[in-house]
N, C-alpha and C. Protein backbone atom coordinates (compact mmCIF):
# COMPACT_ATOMS: atom_id res chain seq x y z
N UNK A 1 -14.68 7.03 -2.04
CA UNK A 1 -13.95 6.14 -2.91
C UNK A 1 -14.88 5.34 -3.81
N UNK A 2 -15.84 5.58 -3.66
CA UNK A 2 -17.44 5.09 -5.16
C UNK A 2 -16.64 5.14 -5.94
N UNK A 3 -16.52 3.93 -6.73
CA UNK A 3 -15.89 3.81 -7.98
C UNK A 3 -14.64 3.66 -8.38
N UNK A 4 -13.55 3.96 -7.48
CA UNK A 4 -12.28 3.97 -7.52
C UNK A 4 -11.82 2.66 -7.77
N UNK A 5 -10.64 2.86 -8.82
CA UNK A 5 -10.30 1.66 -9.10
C UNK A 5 -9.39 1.07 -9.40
N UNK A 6 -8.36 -0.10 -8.95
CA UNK A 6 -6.59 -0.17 -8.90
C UNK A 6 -6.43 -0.15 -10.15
N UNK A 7 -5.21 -1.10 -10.67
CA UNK A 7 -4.42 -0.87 -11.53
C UNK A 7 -5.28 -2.53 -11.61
N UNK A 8 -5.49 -2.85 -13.19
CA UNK A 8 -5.97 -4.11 -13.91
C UNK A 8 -4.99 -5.50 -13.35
N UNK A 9 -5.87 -6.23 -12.73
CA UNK A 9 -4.64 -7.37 -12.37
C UNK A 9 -3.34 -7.58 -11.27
N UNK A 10 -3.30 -6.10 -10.22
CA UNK A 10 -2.40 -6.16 -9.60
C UNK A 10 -2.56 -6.46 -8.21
N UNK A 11 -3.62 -7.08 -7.68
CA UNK A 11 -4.04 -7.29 -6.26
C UNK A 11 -3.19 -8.74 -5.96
N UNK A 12 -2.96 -8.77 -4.91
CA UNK A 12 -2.84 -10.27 -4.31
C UNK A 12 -3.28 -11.24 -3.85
N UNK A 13 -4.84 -10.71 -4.07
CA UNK A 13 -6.14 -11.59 -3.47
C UNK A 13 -5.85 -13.00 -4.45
N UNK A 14 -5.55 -13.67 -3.48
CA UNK A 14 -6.65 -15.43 -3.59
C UNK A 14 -7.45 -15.95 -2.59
N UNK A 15 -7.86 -17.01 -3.96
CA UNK A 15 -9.24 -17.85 -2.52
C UNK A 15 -8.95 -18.90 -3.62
N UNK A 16 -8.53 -20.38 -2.24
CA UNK A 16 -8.84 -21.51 -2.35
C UNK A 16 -9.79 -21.88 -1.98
N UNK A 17 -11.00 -22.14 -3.13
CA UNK A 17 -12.49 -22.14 -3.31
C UNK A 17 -12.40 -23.41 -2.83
N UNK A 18 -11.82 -24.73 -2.80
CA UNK A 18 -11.59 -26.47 -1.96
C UNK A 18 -12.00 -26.05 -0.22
N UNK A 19 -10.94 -24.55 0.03
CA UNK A 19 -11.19 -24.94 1.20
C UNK A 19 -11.92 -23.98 2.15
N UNK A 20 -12.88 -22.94 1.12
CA UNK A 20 -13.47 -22.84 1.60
C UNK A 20 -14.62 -23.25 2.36
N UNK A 21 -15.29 -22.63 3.70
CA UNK A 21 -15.96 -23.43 4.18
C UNK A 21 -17.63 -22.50 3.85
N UNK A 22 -17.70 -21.45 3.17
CA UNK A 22 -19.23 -20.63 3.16
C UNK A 22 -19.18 -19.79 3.84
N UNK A 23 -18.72 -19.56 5.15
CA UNK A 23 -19.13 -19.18 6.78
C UNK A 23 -19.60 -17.44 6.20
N UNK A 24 -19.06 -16.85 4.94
CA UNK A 24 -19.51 -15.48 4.39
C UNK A 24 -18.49 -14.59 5.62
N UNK A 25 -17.65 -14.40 5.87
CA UNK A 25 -17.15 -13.42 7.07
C UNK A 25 -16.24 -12.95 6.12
N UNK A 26 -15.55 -13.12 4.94
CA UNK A 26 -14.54 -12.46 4.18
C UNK A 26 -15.55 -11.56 3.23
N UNK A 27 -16.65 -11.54 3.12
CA UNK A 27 -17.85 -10.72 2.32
C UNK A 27 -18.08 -9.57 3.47
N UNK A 28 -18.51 -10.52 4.26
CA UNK A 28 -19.13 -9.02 5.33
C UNK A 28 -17.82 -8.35 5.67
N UNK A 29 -16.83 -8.54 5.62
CA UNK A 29 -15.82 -7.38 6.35
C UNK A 29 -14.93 -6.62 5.11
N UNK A 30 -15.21 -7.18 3.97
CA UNK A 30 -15.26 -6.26 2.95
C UNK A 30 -15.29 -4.91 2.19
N UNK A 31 -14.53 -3.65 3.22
CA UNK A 31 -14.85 -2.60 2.25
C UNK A 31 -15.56 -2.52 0.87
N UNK A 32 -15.14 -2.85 0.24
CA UNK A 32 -15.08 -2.86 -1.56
C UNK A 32 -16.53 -3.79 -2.50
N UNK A 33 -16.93 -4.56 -1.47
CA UNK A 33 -17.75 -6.11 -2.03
C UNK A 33 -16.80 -6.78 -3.24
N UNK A 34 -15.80 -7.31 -2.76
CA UNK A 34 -15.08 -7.70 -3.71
C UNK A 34 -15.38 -9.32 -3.90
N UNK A 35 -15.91 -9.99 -2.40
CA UNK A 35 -16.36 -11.05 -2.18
C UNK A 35 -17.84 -11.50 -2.20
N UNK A 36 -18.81 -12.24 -2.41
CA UNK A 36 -19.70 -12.93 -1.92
C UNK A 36 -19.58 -14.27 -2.10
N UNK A 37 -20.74 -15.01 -1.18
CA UNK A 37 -21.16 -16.47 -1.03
C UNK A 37 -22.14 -16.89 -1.63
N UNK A 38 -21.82 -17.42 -2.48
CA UNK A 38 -22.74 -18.53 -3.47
C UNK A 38 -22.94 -19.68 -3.55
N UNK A 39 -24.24 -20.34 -3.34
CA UNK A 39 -24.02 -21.79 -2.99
C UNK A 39 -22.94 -22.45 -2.36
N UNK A 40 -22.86 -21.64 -1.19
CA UNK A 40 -21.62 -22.05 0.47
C UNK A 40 -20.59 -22.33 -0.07
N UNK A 41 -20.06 -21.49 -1.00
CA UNK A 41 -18.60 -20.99 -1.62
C UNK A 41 -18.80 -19.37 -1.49
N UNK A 42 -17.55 -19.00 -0.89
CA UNK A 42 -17.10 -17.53 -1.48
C UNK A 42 -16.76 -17.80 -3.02
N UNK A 43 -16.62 -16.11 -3.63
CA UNK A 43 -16.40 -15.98 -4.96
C UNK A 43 -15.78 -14.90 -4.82
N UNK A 44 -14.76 -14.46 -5.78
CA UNK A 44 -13.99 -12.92 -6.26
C UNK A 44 -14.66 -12.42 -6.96
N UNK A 45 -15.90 -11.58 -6.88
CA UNK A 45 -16.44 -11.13 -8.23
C UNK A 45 -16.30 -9.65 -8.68
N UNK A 46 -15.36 -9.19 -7.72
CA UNK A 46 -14.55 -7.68 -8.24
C UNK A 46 -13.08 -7.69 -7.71
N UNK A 47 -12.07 -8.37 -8.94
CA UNK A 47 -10.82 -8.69 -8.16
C UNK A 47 -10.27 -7.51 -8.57
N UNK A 48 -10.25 -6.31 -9.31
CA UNK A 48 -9.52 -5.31 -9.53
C UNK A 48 -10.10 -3.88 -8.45
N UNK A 49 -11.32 -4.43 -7.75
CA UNK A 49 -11.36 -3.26 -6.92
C UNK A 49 -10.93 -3.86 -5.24
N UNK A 50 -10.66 -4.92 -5.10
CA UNK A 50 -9.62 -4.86 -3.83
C UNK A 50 -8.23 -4.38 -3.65
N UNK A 51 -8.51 -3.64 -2.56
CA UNK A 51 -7.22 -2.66 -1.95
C UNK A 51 -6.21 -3.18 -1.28
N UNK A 52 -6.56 -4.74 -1.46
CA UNK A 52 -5.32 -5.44 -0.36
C UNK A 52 -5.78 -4.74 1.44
N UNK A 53 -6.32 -4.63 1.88
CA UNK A 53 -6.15 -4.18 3.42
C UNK A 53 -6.09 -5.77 4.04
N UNK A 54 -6.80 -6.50 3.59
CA UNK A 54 -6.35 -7.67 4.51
C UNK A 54 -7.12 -8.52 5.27
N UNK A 55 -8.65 -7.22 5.77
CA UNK A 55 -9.60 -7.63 6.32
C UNK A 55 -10.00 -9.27 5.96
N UNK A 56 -10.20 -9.79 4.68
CA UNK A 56 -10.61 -11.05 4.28
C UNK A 56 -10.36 -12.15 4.90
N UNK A 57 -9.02 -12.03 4.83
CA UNK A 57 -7.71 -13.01 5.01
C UNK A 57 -7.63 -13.05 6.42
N UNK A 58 -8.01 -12.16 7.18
CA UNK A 58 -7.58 -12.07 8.65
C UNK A 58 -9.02 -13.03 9.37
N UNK A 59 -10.24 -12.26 8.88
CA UNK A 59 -11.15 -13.55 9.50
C UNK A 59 -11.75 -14.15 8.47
N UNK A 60 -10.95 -15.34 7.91
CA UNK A 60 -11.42 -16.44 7.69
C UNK A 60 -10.61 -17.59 8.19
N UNK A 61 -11.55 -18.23 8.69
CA UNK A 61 -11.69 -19.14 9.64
C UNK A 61 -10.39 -20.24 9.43
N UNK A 62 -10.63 -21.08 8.28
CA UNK A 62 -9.72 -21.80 7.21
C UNK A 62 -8.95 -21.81 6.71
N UNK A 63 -8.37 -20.08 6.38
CA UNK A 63 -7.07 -19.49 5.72
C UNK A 63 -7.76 -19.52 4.25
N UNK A 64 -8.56 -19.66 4.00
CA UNK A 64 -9.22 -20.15 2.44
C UNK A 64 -8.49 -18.93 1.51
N UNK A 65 -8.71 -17.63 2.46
CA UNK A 65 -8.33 -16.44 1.26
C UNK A 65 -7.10 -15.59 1.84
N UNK A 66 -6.37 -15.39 1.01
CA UNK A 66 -5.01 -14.84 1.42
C UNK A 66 -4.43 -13.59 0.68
N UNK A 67 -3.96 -12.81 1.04
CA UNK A 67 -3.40 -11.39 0.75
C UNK A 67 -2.38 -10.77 1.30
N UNK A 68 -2.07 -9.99 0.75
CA UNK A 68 -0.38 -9.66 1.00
C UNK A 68 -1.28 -8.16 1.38
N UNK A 69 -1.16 -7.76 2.42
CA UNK A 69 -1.37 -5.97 2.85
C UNK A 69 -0.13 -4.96 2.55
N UNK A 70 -0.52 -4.13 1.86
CA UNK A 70 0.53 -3.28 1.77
C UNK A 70 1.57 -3.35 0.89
N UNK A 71 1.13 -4.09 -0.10
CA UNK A 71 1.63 -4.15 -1.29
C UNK A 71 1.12 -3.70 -2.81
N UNK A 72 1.89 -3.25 -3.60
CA UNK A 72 1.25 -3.12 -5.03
C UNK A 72 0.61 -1.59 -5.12
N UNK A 73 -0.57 -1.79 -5.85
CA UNK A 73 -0.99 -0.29 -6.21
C UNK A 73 -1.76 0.28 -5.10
N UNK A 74 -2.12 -0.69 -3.97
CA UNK A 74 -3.03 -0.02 -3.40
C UNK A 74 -1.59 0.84 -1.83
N UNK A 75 -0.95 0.14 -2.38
CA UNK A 75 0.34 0.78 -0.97
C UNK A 75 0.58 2.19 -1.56
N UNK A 76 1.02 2.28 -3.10
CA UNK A 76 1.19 3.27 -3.50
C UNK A 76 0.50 4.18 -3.23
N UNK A 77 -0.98 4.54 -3.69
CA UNK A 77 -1.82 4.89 -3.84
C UNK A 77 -1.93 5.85 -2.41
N UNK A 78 -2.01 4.57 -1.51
CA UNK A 78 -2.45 5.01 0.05
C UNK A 78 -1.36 5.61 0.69
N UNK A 79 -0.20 5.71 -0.16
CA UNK A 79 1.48 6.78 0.37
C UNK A 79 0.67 7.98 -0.27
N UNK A 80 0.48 8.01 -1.07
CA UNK A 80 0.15 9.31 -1.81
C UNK A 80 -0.80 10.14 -1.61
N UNK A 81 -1.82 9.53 -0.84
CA UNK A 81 -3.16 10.14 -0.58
C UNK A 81 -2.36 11.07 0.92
N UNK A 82 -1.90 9.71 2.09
CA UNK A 82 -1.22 10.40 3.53
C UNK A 82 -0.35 11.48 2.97
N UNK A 83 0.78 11.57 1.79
CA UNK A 83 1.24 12.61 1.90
C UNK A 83 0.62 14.00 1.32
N UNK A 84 -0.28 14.00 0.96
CA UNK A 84 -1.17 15.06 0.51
C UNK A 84 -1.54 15.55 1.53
N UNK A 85 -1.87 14.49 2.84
CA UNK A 85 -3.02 15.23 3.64
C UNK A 85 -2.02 15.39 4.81
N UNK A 86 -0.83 14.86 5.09
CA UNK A 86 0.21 15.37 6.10
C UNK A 86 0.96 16.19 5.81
N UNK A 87 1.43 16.30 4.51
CA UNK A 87 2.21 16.86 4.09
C UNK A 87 3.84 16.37 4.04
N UNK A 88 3.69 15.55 4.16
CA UNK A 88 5.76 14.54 4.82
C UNK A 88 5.34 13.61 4.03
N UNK A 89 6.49 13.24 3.34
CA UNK A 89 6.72 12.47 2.01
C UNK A 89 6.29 10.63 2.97
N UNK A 90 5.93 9.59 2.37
CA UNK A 90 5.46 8.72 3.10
C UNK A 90 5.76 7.30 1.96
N UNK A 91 6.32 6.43 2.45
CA UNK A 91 7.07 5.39 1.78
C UNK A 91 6.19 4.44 1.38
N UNK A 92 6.20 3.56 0.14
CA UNK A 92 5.34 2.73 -0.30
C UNK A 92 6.37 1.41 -0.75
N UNK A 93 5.54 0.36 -0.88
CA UNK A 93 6.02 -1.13 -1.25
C UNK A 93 5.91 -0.77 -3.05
N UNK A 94 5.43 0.18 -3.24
CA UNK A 94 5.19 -0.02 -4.85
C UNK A 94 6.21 0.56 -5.58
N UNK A 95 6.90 -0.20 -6.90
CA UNK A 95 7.75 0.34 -7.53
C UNK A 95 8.71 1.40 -7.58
């Protein structure tokens, strides 16, 4: 998946940068590097290549960053790939 890349603007990633606390655990569990920590703030510095999975949001500590899993282009996307490789049609949150 090098390089792959959603649809412009359609992720659900936020981060309330107030409450973040630094701790870097929404970077390291990161598929994508969509996150790093900069001067003991996280940052979004690739918001169109997160897939929504969720990882972020799940360990951080604070709730600082939040995401909807399984929504948008990356639900689509990931129906379409399973039914290629199962072959049985497979339901998505997207449009």
């Amino acid at each position: 998946m090098k390089g792959y890349r959603y649809l412009d603007g359609v992720a659900t990633l936020r981060l309330d940068a107030e409450a973040c606390i630094g701790c870097g655990m929404c970077a390291a569990v990161c598929p994508h590097r969509v996150l790093v920590v900069r001067e003991r703030k996280a940052e979004i510095i690739d918001f169109n290549a997160c897939m929504e999975c969720g990882a972020c949001a799940k360990n951080c500590p604070v709730d600082a960053v939040t995401v909807t899993p399984g929504v948008g282009c990356a639900s689509y996307l990931m129906a379409v790939w399973l039914s290629k490789i199962t072959g049985k049609k497979t339901e998505s949150a997207c449009c």
